[in-house]
Protein backbone atom coordinates (compact mmCIF):
# COMPACT_ATOMS: atom_id res chain seq x y z
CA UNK A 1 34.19 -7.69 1.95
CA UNK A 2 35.43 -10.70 -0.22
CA UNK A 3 33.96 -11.88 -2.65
CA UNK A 4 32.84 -15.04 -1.76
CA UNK A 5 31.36 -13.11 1.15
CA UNK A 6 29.49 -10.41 -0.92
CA UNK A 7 27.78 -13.78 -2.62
CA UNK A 8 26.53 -15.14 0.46
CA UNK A 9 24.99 -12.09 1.72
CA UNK A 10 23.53 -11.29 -1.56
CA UNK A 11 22.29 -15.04 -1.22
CA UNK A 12 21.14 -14.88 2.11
CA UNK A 13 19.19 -11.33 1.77
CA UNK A 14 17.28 -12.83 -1.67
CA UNK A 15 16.09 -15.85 0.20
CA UNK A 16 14.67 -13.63 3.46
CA UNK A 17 13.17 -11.47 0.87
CA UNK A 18 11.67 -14.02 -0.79
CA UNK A 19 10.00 -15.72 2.49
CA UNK A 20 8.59 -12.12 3.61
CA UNK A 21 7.22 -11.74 0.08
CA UNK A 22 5.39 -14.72 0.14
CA UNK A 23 4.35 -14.28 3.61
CA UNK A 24 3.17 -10.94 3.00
CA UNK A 25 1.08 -12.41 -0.39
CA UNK A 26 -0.33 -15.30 1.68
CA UNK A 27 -1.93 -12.71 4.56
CA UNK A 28 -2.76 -10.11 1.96
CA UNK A 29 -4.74 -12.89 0.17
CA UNK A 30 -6.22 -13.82 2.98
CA UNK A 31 -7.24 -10.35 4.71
CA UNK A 32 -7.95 -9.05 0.85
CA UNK A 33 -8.82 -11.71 -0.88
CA UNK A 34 -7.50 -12.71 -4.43
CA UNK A 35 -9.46 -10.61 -6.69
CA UNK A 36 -6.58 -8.22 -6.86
CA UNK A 37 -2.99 -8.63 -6.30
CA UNK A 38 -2.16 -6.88 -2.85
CA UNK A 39 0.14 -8.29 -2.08
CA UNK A 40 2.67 -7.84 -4.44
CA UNK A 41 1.64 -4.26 -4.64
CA UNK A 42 2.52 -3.62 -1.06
CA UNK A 43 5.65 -5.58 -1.13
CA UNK A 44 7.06 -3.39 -4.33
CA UNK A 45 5.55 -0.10 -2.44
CA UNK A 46 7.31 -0.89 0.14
CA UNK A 47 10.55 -1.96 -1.04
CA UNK A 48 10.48 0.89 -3.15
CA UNK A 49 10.78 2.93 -0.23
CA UNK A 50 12.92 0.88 1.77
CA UNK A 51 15.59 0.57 -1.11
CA UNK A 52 15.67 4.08 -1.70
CA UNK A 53 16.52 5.18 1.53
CA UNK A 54 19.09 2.11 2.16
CA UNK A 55 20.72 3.24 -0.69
CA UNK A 56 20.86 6.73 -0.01
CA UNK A 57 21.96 6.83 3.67
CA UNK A 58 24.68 4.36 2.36
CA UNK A 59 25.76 7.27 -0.17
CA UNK A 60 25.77 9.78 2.60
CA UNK A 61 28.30 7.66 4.89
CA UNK A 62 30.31 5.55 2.37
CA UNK A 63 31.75 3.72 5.78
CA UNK A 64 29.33 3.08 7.52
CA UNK A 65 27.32 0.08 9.04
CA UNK A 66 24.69 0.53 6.13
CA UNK A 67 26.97 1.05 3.46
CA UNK A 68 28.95 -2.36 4.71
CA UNK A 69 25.61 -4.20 4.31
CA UNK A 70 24.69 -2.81 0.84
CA UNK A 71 24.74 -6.20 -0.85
CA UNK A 72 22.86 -8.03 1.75
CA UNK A 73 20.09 -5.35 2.06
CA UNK A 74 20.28 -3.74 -1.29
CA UNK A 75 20.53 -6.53 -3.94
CA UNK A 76 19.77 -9.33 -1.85
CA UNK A 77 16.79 -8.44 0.75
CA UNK A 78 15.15 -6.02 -1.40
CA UNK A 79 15.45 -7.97 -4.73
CA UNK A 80 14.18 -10.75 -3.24
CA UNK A 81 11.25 -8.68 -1.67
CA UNK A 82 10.33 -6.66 -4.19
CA UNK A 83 8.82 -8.72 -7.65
CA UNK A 84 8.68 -7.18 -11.31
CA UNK A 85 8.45 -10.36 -12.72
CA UNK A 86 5.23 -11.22 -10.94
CA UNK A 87 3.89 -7.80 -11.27
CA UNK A 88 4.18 -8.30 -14.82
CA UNK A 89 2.87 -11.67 -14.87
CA UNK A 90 -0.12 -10.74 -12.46
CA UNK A 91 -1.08 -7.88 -15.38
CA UNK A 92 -0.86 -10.11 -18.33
CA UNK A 93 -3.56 -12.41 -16.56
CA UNK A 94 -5.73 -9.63 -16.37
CA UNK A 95 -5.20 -8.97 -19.89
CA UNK A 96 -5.77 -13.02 -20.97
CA UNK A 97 -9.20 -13.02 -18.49
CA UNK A 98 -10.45 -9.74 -20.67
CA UNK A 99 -9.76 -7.61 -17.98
CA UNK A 100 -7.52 -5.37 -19.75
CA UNK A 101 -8.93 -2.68 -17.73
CA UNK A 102 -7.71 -3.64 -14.66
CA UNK A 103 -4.24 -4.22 -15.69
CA UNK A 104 -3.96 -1.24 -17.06
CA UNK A 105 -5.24 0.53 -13.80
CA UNK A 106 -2.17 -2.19 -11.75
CA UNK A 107 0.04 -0.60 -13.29
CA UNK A 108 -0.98 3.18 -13.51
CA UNK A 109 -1.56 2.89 -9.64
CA UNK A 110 1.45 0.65 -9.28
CA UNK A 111 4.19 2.84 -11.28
CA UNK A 112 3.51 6.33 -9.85
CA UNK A 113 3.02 4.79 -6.42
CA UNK A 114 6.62 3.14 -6.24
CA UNK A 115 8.46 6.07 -7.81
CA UNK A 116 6.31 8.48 -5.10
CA UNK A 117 7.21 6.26 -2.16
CA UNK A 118 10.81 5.83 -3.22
CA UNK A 119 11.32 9.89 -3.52
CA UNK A 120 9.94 9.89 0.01
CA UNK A 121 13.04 7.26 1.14
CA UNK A 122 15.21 9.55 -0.54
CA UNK A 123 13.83 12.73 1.12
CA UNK A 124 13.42 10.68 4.85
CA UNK A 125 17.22 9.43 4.42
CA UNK A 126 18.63 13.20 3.11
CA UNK A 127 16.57 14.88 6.22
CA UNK A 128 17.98 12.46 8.84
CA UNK A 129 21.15 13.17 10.57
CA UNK A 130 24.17 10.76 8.98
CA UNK A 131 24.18 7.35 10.64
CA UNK A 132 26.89 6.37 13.25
């Protein structure tokens, strides 16, 4: 892919990402409420395991379909779907509202939970017969 094209797809992917994200905060605060942040939870659980296994079925067939659409679905899609920077800006307002408590329990749920559900990707991908 050229280069010019790798940037677009990158481009694209971010800004689909970034929609779904904010979708998926909008209807988590609404079905959830606000007192916690849901939303971004779920988006970084799962993009931890969608990521994971993109990345590894690309590894097992270097030329295939998924391995052609690694920018668009790795570094665009899933970056833009997936939010550190708002996890980390969701736990410092617990912290300034004196609720160090619960940012501490964000991210001691949050942590574990994305590194268990991306070893899962990587387990569902390895099991799974290599992509045409």
């Amino acid at each position: 892919m050229s280069p010019w094209k790798t940037y677009l797809a990158v481009g694209l992917g971010s800004g689909l990402g970034s929609v779904l994200r904010y979708a998926v905060s909008l209807i988590s605060q609404a079905v959830l409420g606000s007192y916690f942040p849901w939303g971004t939870l779920i988006v970084n659980v799962i993009g931890s395991g969608l990521i994971s296994w993109i990345a590894t079925t690309a590894l097992r067939a270097p030329h295939g379909k998924l391995a052609h659409r690694h920018p668009f679905l790795v570094a665009g899609f899933c970056g833009g779907f997936t939010t550190f920077s708002v996890f980390s800006l969701e736990t410092l307002h617990f912290i300034t509202l004196g609720q160090a408590w619960l940012g501490l329990l964000y991210v001691m749920v949050s942590l574990p939970l994305w590194l268990l559900v991306a070893m899962a990707g990587e387990r569902l991908a390895s099991r799974n017969p290599l992509p045409h």
